[in-house]
Protein backbone atom coordinates (compact mmCIF):
# COMPACT_ATOMS: atom_id res chain seq x y z
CA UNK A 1 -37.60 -4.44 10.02
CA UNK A 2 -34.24 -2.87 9.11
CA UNK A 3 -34.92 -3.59 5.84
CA UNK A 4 -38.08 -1.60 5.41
CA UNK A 5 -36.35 1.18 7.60
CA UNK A 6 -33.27 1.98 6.31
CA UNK A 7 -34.52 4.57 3.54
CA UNK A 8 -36.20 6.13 5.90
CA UNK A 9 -33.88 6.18 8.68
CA UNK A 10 -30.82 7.36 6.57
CA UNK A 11 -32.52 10.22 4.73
CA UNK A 12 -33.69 11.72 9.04
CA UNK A 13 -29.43 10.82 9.74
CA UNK A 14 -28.31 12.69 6.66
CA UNK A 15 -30.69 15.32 7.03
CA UNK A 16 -29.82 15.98 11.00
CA UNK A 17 -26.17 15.39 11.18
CA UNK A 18 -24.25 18.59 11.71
CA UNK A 19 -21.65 20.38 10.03
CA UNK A 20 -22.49 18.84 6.44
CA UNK A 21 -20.26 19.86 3.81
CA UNK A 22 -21.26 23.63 3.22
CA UNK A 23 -20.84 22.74 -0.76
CA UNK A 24 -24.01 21.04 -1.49
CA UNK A 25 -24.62 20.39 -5.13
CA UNK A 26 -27.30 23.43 -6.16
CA UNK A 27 -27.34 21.18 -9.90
CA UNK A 28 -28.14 17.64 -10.45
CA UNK A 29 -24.70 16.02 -10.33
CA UNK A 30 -24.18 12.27 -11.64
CA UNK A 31 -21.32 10.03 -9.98
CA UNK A 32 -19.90 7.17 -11.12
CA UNK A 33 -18.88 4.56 -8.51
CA UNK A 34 -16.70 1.87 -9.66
CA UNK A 35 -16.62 -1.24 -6.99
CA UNK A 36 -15.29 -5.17 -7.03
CA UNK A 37 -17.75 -6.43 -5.07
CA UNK A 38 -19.39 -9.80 -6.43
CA UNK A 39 -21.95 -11.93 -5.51
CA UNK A 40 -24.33 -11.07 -2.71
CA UNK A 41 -22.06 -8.28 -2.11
CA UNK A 42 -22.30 -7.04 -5.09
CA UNK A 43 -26.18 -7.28 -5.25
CA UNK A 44 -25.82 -5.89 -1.92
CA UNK A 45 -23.99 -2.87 -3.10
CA UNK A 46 -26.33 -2.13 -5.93
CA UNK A 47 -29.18 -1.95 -3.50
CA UNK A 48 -27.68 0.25 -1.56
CA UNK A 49 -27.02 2.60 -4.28
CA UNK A 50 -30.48 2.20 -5.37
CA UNK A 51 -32.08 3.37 -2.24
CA UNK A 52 -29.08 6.17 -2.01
CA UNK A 53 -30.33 7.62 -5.24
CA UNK A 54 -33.89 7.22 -4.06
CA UNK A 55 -33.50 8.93 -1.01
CA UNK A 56 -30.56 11.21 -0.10
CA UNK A 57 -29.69 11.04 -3.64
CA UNK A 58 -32.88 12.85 -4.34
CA UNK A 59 -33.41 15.02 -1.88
CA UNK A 60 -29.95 16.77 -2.63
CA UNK A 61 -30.11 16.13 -6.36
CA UNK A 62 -27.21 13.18 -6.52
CA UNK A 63 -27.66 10.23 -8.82
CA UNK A 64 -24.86 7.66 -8.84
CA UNK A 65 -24.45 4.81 -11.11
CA UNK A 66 -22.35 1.72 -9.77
CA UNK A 67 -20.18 -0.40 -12.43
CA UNK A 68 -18.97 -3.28 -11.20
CA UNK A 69 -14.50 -3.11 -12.61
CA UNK A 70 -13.91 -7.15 -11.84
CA UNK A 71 -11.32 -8.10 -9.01
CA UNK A 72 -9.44 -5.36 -7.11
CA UNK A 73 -6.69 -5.93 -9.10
CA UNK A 74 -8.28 -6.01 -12.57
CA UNK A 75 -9.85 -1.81 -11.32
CA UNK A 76 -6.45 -0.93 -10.17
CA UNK A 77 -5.16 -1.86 -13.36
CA UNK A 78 -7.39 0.27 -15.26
CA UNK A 79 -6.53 3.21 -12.68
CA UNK A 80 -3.28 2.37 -13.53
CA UNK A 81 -3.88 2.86 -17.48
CA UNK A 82 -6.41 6.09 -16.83
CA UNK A 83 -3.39 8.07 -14.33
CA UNK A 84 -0.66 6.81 -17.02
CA UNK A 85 -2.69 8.26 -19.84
CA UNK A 86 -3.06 11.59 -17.86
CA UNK A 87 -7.06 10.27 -18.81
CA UNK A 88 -8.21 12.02 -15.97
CA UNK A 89 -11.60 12.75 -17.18
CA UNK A 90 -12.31 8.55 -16.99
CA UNK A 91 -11.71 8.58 -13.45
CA UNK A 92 -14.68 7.29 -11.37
CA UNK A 93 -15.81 10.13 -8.49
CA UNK A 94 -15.94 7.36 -5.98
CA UNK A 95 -13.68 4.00 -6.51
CA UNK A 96 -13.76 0.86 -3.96
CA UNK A 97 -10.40 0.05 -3.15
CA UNK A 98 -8.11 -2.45 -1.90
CA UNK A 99 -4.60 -2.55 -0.95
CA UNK A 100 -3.34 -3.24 -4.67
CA UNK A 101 -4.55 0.38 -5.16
CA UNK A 102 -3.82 1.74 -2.26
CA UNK A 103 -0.19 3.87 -3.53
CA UNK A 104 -1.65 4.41 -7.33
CA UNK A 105 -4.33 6.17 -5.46
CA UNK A 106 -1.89 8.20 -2.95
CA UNK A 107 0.52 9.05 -6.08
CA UNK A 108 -2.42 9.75 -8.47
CA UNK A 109 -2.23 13.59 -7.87
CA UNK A 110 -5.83 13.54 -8.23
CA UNK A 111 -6.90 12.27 -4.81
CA UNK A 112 -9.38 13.88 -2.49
CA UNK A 113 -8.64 11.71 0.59
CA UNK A 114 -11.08 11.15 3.73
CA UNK A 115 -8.65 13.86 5.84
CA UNK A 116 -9.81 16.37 2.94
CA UNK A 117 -13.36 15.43 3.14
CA UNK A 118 -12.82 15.89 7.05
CA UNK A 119 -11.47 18.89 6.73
CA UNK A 120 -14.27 20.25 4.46
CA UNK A 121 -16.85 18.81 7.42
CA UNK A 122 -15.38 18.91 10.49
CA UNK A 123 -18.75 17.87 11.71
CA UNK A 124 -18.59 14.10 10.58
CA UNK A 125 -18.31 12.69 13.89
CA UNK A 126 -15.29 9.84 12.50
CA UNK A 127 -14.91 8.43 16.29
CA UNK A 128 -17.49 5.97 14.99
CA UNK A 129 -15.63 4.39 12.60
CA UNK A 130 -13.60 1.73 13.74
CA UNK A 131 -10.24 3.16 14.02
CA UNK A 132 -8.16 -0.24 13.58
CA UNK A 133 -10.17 -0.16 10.01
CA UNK A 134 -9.40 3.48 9.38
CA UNK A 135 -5.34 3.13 10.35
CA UNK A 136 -5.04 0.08 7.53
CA UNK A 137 -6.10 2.74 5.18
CA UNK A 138 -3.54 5.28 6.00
CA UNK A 139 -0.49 6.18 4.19
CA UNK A 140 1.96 8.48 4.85
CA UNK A 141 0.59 9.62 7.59
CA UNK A 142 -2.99 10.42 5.21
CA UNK A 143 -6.13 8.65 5.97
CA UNK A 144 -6.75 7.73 2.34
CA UNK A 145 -10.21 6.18 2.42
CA UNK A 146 -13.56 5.43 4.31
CA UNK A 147 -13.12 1.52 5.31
CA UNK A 148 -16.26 -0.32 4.09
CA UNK A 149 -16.09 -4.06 3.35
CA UNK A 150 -13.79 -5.02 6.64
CA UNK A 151 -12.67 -8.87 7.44
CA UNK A 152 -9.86 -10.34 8.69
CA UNK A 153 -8.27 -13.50 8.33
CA UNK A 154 -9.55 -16.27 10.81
CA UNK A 155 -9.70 -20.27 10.98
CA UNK A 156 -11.93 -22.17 10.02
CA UNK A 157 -12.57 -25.76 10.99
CA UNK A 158 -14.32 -29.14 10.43
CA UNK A 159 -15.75 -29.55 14.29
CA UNK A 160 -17.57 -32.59 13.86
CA UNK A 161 -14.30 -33.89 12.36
CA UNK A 162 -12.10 -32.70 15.37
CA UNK A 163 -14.46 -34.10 17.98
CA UNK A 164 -14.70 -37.68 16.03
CA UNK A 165 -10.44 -37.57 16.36
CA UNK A 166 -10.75 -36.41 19.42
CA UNK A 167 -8.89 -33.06 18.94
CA UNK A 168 -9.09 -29.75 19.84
CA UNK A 169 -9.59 -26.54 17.44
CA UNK A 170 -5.88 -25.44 16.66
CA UNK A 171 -3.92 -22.15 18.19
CA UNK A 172 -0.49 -22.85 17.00
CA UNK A 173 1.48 -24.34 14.06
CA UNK A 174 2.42 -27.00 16.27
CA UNK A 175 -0.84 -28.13 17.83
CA UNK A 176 -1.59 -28.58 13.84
CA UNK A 177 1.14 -31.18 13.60
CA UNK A 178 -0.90 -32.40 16.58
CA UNK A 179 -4.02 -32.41 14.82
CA UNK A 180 -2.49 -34.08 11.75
CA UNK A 181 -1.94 -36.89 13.70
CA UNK A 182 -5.13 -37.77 15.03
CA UNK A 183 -6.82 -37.47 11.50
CA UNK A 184 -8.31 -40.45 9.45
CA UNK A 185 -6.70 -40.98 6.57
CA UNK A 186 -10.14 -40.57 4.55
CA UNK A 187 -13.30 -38.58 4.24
CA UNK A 188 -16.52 -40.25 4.43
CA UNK A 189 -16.45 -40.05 0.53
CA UNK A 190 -13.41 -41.56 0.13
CA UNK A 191 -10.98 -38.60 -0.23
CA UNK A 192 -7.63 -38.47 1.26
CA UNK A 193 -7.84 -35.92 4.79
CA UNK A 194 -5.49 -32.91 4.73
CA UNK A 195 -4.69 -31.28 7.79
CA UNK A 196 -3.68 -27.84 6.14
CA UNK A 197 -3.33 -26.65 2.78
CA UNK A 198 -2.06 -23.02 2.17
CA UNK A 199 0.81 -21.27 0.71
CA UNK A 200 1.98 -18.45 1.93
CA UNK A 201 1.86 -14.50 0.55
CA UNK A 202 2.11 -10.77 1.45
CA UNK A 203 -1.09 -10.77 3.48
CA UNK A 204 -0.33 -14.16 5.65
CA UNK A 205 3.33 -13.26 6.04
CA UNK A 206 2.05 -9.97 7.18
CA UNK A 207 -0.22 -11.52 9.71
CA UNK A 208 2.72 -14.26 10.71
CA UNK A 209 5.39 -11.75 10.80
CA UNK A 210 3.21 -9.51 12.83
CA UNK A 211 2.26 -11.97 15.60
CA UNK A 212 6.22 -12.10 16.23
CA UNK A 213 6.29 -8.13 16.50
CA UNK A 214 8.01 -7.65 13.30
CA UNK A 215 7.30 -5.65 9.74
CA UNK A 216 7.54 -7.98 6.60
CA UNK A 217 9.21 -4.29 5.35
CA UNK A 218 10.49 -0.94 6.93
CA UNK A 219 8.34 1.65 7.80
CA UNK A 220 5.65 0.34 9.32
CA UNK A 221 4.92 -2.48 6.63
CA UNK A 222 4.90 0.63 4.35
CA UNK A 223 2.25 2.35 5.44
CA UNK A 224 4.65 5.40 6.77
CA UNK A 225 6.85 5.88 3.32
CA UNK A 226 7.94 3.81 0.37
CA UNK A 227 9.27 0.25 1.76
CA UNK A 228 13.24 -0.02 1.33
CA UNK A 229 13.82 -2.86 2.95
CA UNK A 230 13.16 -6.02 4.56
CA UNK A 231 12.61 -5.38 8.75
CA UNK A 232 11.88 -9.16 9.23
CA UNK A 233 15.52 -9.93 8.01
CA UNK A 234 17.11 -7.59 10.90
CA UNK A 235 15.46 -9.54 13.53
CA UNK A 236 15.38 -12.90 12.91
CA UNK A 237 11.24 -12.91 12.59
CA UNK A 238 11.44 -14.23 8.74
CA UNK A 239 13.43 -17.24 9.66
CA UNK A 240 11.62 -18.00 12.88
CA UNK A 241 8.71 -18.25 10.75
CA UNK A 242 10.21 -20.64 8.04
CA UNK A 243 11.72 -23.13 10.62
CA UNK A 244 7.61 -23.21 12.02
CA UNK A 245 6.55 -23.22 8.59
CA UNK A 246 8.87 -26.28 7.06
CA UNK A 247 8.39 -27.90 10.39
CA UNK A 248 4.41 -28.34 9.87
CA UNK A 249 5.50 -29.83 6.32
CA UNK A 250 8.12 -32.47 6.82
CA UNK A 251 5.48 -33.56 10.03
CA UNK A 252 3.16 -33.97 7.10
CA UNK A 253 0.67 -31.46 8.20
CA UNK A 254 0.70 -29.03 6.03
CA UNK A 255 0.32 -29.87 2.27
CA UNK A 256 1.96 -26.80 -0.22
CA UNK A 257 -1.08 -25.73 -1.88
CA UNK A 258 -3.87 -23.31 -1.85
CA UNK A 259 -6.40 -25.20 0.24
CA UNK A 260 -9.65 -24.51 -1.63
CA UNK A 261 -13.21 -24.01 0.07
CA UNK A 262 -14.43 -26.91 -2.25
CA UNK A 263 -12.09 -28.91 0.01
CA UNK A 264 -12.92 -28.20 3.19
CA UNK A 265 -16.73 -28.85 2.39
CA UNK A 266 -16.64 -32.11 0.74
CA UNK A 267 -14.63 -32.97 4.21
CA UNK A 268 -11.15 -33.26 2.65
CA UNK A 269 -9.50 -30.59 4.83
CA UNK A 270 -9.80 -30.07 8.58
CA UNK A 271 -8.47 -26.58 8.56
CA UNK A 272 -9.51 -23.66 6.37
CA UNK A 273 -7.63 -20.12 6.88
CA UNK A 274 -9.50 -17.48 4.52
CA UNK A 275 -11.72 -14.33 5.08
CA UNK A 276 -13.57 -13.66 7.56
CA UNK A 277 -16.35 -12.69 4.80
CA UNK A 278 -16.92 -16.22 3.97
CA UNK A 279 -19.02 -17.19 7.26
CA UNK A 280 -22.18 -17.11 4.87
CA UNK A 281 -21.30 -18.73 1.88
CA UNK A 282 -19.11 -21.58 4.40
CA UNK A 283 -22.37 -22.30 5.86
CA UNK A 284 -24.44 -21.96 2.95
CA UNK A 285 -22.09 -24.59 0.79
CA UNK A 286 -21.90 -27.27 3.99
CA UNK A 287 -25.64 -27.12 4.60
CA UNK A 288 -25.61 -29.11 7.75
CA UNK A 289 -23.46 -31.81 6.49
CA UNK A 290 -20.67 -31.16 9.69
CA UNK A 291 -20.34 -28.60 12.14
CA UNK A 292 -18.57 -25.62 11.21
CA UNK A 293 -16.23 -24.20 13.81
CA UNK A 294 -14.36 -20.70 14.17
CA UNK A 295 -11.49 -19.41 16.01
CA UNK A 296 -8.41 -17.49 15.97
CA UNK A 297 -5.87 -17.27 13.12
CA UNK A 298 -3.34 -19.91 14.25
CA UNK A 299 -0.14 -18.17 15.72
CA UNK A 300 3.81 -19.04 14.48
CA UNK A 301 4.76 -20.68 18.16
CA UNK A 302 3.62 -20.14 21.47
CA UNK A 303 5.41 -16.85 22.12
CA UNK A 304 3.47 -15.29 19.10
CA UNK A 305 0.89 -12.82 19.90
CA UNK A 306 -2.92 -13.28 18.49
CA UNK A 307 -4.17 -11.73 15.88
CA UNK A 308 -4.18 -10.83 12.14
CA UNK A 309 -4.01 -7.62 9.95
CA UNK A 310 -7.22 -5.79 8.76
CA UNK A 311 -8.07 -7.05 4.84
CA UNK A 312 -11.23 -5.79 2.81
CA UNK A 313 -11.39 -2.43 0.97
CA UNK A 314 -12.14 0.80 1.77
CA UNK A 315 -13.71 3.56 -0.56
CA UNK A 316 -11.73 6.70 -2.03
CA UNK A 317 -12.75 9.58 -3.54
CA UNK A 318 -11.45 11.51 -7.07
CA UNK A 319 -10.69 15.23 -7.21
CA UNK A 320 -12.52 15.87 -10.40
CA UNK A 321 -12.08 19.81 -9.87
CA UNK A 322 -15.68 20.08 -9.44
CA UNK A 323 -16.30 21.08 -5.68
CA UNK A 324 -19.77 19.93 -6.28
CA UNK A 325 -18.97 16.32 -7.34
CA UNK A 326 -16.50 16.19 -4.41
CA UNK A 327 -19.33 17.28 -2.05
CA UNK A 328 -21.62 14.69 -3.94
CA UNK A 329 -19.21 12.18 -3.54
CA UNK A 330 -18.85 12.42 -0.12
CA UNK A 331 -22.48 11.95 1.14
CA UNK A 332 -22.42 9.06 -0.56
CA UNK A 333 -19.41 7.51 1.00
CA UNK A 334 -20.81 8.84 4.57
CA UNK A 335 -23.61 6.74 3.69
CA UNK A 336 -22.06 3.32 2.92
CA UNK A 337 -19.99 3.99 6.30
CA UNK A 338 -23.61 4.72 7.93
CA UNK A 339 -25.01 2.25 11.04
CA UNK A 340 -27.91 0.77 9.00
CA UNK A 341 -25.45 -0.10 5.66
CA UNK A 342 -22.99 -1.12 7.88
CA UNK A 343 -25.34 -3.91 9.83
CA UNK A 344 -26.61 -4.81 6.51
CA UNK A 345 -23.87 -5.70 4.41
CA UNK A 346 -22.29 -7.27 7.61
CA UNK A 347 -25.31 -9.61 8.48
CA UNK A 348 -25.54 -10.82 5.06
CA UNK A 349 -21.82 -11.32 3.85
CA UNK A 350 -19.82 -11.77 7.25
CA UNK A 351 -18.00 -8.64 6.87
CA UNK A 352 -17.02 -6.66 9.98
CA UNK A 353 -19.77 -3.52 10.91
CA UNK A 354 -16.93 -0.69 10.36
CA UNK A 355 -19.08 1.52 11.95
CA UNK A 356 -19.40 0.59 16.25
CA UNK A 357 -23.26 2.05 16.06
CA UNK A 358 -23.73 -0.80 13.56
CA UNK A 359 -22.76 -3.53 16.01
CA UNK A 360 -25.36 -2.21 18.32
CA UNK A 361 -28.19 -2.51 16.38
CA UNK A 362 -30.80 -5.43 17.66
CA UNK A 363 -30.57 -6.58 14.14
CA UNK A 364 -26.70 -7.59 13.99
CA UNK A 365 -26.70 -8.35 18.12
CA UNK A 366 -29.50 -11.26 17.03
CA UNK A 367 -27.42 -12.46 14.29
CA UNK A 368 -23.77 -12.69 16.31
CA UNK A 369 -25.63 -14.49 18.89
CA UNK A 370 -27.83 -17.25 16.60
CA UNK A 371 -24.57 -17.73 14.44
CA UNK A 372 -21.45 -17.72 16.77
CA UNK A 373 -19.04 -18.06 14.05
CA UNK A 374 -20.01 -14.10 12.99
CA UNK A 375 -18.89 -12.68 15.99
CA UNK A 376 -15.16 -14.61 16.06
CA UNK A 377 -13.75 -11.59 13.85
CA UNK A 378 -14.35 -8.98 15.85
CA UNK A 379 -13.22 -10.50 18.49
CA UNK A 380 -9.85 -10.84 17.28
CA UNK A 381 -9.54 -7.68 15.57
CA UNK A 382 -10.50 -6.18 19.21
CA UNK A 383 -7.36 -7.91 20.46
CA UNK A 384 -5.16 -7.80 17.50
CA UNK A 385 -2.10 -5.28 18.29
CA UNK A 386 -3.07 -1.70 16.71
CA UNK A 387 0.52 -1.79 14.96
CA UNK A 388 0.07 -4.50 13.09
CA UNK A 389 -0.57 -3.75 9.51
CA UNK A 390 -1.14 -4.86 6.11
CA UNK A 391 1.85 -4.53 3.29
CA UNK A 392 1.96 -1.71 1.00
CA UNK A 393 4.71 -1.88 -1.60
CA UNK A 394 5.05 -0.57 -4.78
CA UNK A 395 5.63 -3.83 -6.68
CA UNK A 396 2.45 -5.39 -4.91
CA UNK A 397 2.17 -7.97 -7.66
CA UNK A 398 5.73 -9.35 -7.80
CA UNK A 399 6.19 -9.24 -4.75
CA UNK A 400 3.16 -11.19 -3.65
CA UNK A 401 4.44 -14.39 -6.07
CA UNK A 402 8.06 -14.00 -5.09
CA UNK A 403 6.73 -14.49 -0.99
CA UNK A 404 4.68 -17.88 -2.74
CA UNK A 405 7.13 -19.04 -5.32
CA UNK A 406 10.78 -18.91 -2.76
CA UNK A 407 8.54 -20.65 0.19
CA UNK A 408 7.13 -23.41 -2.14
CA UNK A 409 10.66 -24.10 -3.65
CA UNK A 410 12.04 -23.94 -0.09
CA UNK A 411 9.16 -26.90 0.56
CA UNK A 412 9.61 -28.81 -2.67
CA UNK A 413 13.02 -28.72 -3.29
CA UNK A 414 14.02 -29.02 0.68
CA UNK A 415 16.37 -26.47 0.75
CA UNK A 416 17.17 -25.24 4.27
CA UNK A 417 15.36 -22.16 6.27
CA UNK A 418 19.25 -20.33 6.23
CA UNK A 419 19.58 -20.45 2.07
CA UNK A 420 15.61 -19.70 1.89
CA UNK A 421 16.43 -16.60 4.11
CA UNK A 422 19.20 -15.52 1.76
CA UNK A 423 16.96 -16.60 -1.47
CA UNK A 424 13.91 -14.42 -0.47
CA UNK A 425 16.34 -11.59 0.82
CA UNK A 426 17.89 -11.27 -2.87
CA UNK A 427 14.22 -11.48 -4.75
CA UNK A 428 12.56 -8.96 -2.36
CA UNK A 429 15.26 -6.91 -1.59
CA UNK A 430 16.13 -6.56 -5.22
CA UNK A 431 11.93 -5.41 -6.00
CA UNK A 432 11.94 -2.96 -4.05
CA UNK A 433 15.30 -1.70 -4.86
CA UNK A 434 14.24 -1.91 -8.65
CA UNK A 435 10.99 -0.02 -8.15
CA UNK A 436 12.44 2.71 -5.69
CA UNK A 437 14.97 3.38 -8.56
CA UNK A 438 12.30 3.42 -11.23
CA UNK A 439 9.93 6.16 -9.06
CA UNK A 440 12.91 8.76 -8.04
């Protein structure tokens, strides 16, 4: 039913919500949407556009073509190349975004943020948008972009494999260890069982770090002004978490690699941390063979709070001094923000209904309830601390492999938690120091 609806119902929404942009395009105007989106959410995403072109699109004269750029990174790359080149003309009207973009964009000096398109419609009733979603997207102080495709991190577990060992799902680093030692040493195919398998980077240290009440970096994890420096140095929350983390190892728990969702479905690994998104495809790939469970992203210690940062993208929008493209541009990213996208994309791909009307709708309520594991990350974004946010840094890139590569030597080499504290304080430090200098 929403299916056959949703054209219908979104052109009677778009046609009676008040205060629309006053600058409605009186010419055809043709956008071009770059997004990252693969698989069903990319198929997903070109339907959507389709019926936006067929319906609002059509009524108001907008036709939008969607070109898929690769990963997040490999599009903010090419932003990267377009802004150095002063290209501006290449620039897409409407761009889906993730944090690797998220200071190109804000520097770009050719951004027309969501607080401008709010300002231009001060009608667009934004209390429906989740606002734990909108803060990840803000940055000094500027809500950059409409959130669209929004997960979190969250566990993931083998259940019939816990209740065979006679264990219990996970909260903490050390009921892992616990875990660990309950486990058979194979799979039923033969495979040595892993407890854990990750290795940490900017995102998990930012969900780690948070649960202890700290900031990987200063101001606000970046989101407030460039990062300078390292807050989880001052007070003590980076080396709390490395005497948790090397603890889980030398108990044998927790194996320093990227645990891999072929793993945990041929039955090799009892844990899985990873995106909330994956609900479908998880169940899709295990097709009955054991029971998958859901629950919390494991906390540090006991003391740590739940909870993990807001990950997926958001969409932005291009000042292409054309106040007709920027109108354009805008009813199309009300409309991939709208209830009946919104329930879509998050009943079929596991994302998080950015929009609260969405998680309303009989349609999404019937889901959540036949498929339990859906509703696990909303309920821990609902309980996740609002301060808690993701990391934005300049050097995104380096710094994301210096996080992996001083915590794996740390691991492999044993070296202790005080000279891997010192180690990543010198490598981190010395990025942002390097890129602060470089952007004066």
């Amino acid at each position: 039913m929403l299916k056959r609806m949703l054209p219908l119902l979104l052109v009677a929404a778009m046609a009676l919500t008040p205060g629309a942009y006053a600058q409605e395009p009186a010419q055809p105007v043709s956008l071009l949407f770059w997004h990252s989106m693969s698989d069903e959410a990319g198929v997903l995403v070109d339907k959507f556009v389709t019926q936006f072109n067929a319906t609002i699109g059509k009524d108001r004269q907008i036709s939008v073509e969607a070109v898929f750029q690769g990963q997040y990174s490999d599009a903010t790359t090419k932003l990267n190349s377009i802004l150095t080149a002063e290209d501006y003309a290449q620039l897409p009207d409407v761009m889906n975004l993730d944090a690797t973009g998220k200071v190109a964009y804000f520097n770009s000096g050719r951004a027309w943020t969501l607080d401008d398109a709010l300002a231009a419609d001060p009608g667009y009733d934004i209390s429906q948008i989740l606002p734990i979603t909108l803060s990840n997207w803000e940055f000094s102080g500027v809500r950059l972009g409409m959130p669209f495709a929004a997960s979190t991190t969250i566990m993931f577990y083998n259940k019939t494999m816990l209740d065979e060992a006679g264990a219990m799902a996970p909260e903490t680093f050390q009921d892992i260890i616990s875990l660990s030692e309950k486990l058979p040493e194979k799979s039923a195919g033969g495979l040595d069982v892993l407890a854990y398998s990750v290795v940490p980077n900017t995102p998990t240290l930012a969900n780690w770090l948070g649960q202890l009440g700290s900031y990987v970096v200063n101001n606000k994890n970046g989101s407030e002004a460039m990062a300078t420096g390292l807050e989880c140095l001052e007070n003590g929350a980076l080396e709390t978490f490395l005497t948790e983390w090397k603890a889980m190892y030398d108990a044998g728990a927790l194996t320093n690699a990227a645990g891999t969702t072929d793993q945990f479905v041929a039955g090799q690994l009892a844990v899985l941390t990873t995106s909330s998104s994956n609900v479908t495809s998880l169940l899709e790939k295990i097709g009955g063979a054991f029971e998958l469970g859901a629950g919390f992203y494991p906390r540090v210690n006991a003391q740590a709070s739940d909870g993990a940062t807001v990950s997926g993208s958001c969409v932005v929008m291009f000042d292409k001094q054309d106040e007709a493209r920027k109108a354009a541009a805008w009813e199309l990213v009300k409309y991939l923000a709208s209830p009946e996208v919104q329930a879509e994309f998050a009943a079929a791909t596991g994302y998080v209904p950015v929009n609260t009307a969405a998680q309303e709708m009989a349609e999404y309520k019937a889901l959540v309830a036949g498929t339990p594991q859906y509703a696990v990350a909303g309920e821990q974004l609902a309980i996740t601390p609002a301060d808690m946010k993701s990391v934005t840094v300049g050097p995104a890139k380096d710094f994301y492999y210096a996080i992996q590569d001083n915590i794996a030597m740390m691991l492999d080499e044993g070296l202790s938690v005080a000279e891997t504290v010192e180690m990543m304080a010198d490598d981190l430090q010395g990025l942002l120091y390097q890129y602060e200098q470089a952007n004066k």
